[in-house]
Protein backbone atom coordinates (compact mmCIF):
# COMPACT_ATOMS: atom_id res chain seq x y z
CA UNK A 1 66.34 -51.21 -42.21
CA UNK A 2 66.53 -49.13 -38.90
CA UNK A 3 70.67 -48.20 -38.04
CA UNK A 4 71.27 -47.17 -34.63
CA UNK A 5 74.72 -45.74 -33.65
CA UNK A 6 75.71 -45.79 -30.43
CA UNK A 7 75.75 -42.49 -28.18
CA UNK A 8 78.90 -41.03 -26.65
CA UNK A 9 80.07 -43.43 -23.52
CA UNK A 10 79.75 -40.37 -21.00
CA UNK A 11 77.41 -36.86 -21.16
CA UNK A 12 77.90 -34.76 -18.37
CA UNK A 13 75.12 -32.28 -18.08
CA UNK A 14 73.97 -29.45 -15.55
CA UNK A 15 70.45 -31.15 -15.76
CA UNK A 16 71.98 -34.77 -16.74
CA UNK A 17 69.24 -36.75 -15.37
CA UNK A 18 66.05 -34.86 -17.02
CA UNK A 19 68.34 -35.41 -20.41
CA UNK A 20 68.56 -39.34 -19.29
CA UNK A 21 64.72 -39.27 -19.06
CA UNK A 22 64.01 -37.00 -22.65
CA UNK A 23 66.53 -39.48 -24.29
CA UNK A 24 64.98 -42.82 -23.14
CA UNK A 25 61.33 -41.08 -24.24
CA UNK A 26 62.68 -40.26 -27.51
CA UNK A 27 65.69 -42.22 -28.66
CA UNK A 28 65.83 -45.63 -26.28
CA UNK A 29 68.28 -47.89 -28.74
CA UNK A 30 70.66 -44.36 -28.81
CA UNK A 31 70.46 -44.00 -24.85
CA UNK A 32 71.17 -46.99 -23.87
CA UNK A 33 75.09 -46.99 -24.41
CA UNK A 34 75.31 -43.55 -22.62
CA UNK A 35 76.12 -42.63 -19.20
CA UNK A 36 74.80 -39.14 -17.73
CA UNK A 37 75.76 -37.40 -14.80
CA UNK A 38 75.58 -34.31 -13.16
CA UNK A 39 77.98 -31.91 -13.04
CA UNK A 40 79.78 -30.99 -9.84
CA UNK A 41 78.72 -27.63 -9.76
CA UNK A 42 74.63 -28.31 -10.67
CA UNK A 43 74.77 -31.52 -8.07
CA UNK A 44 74.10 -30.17 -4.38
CA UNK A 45 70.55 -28.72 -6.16
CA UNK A 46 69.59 -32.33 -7.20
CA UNK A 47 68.15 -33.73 -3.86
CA UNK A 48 65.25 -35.91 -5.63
CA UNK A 49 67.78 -37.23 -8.35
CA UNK A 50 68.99 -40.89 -8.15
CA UNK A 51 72.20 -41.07 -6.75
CA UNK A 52 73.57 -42.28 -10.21
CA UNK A 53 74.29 -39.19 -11.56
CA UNK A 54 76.21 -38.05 -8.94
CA UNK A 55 79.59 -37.57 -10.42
CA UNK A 56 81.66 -37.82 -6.44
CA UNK A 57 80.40 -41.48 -6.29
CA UNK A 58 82.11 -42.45 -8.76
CA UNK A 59 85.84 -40.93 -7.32
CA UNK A 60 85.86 -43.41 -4.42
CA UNK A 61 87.68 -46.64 -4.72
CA UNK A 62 84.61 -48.77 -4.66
CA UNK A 63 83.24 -47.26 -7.89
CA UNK A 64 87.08 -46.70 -9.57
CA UNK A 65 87.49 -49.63 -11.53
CA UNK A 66 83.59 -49.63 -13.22
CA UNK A 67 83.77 -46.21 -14.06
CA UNK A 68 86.07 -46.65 -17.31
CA UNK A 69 88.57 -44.17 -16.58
CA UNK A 70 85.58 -41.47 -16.24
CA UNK A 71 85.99 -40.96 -12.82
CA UNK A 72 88.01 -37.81 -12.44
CA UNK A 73 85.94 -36.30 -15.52
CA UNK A 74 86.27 -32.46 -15.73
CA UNK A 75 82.66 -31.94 -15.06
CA UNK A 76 83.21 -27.88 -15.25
CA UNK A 77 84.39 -28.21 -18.81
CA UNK A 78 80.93 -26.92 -20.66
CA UNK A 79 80.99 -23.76 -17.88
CA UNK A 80 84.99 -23.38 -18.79
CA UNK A 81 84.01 -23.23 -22.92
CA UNK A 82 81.04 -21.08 -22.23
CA UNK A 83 83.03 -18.96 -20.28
CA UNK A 84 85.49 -18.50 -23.00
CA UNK A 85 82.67 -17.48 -25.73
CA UNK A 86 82.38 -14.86 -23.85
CA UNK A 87 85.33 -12.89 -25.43
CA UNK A 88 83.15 -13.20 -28.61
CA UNK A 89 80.56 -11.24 -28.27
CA UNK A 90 81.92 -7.93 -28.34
CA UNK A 91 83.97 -8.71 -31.82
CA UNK A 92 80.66 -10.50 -33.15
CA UNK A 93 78.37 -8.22 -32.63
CA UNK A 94 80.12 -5.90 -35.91
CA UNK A 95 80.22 -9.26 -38.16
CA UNK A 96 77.83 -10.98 -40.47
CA UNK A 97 76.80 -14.08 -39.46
CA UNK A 98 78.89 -16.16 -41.94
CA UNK A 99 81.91 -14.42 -40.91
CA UNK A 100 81.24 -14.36 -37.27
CA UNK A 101 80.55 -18.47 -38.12
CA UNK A 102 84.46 -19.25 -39.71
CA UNK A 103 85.56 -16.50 -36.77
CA UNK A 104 83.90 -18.92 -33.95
CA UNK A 105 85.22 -21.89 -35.72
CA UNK A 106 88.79 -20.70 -35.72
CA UNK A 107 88.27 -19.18 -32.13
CA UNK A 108 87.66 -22.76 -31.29
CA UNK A 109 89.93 -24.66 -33.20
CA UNK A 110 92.69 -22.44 -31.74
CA UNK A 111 91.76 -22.84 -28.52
CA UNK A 112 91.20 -26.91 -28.77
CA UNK A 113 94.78 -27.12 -29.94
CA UNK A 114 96.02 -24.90 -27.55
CA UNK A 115 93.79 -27.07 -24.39
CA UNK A 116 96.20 -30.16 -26.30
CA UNK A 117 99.52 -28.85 -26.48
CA UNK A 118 99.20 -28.05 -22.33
CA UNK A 119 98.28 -32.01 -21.78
């Protein structure tokens, strides 16, 4: 017996449409359920892309009511975590790597319920 789960409704991904294409290759039943776009900031570089992963077609009104309440998606989100790791590295580099493990956890955690609290 063969259980697929479904993927995540929504990826958005700097290079969302070569993941779209790996993901169909590898794992078809998974893919199916997802949607993958582009994010804002990658976009403008992705002239031979289809225009489905363009995350700005989806904001207009003709688009608005398909797009499942995706369609003002923080696309800058994975750049906004990244550039929060950054305060890591300096702390991390004098840790071993279980501790520097539960000290990125918490790092996170704090931050996740901080990102709530302001919504």
């Amino acid at each position: 017996m063969i259980i697929v789960r479904s993927g995540p409704g929504l990826i958005i991904y700097d290079r969302g449409c070569r993941l779209h294409t790996y993901m169909l290759r590898r794992e078809p039943a998974w893919a199916q359920h997802c949607k993958l776009r582009v994010d804002c900031s990658h976009i403008s570089n992705h002239v031979a892309c289809s225009e489905g992963y363009n995350p700005y077609i989806y904001r207009s009104t003709k688009y608005a009511s398909s797009a499942q309440n995706y369609a003002f998606a923080n696309t800058q989100v994975a750049e906004q975590c990244n550039s929060a790791l950054k305060f890591l590295r300096t702390p991390g580099s004098f840790m071993k790597a279980e501790n520097f493990m539960q000290y990125t956890r918490t790092f996170l955690g704090l931050r996740n319920m901080r990102k709530k609290q302001l919504v």
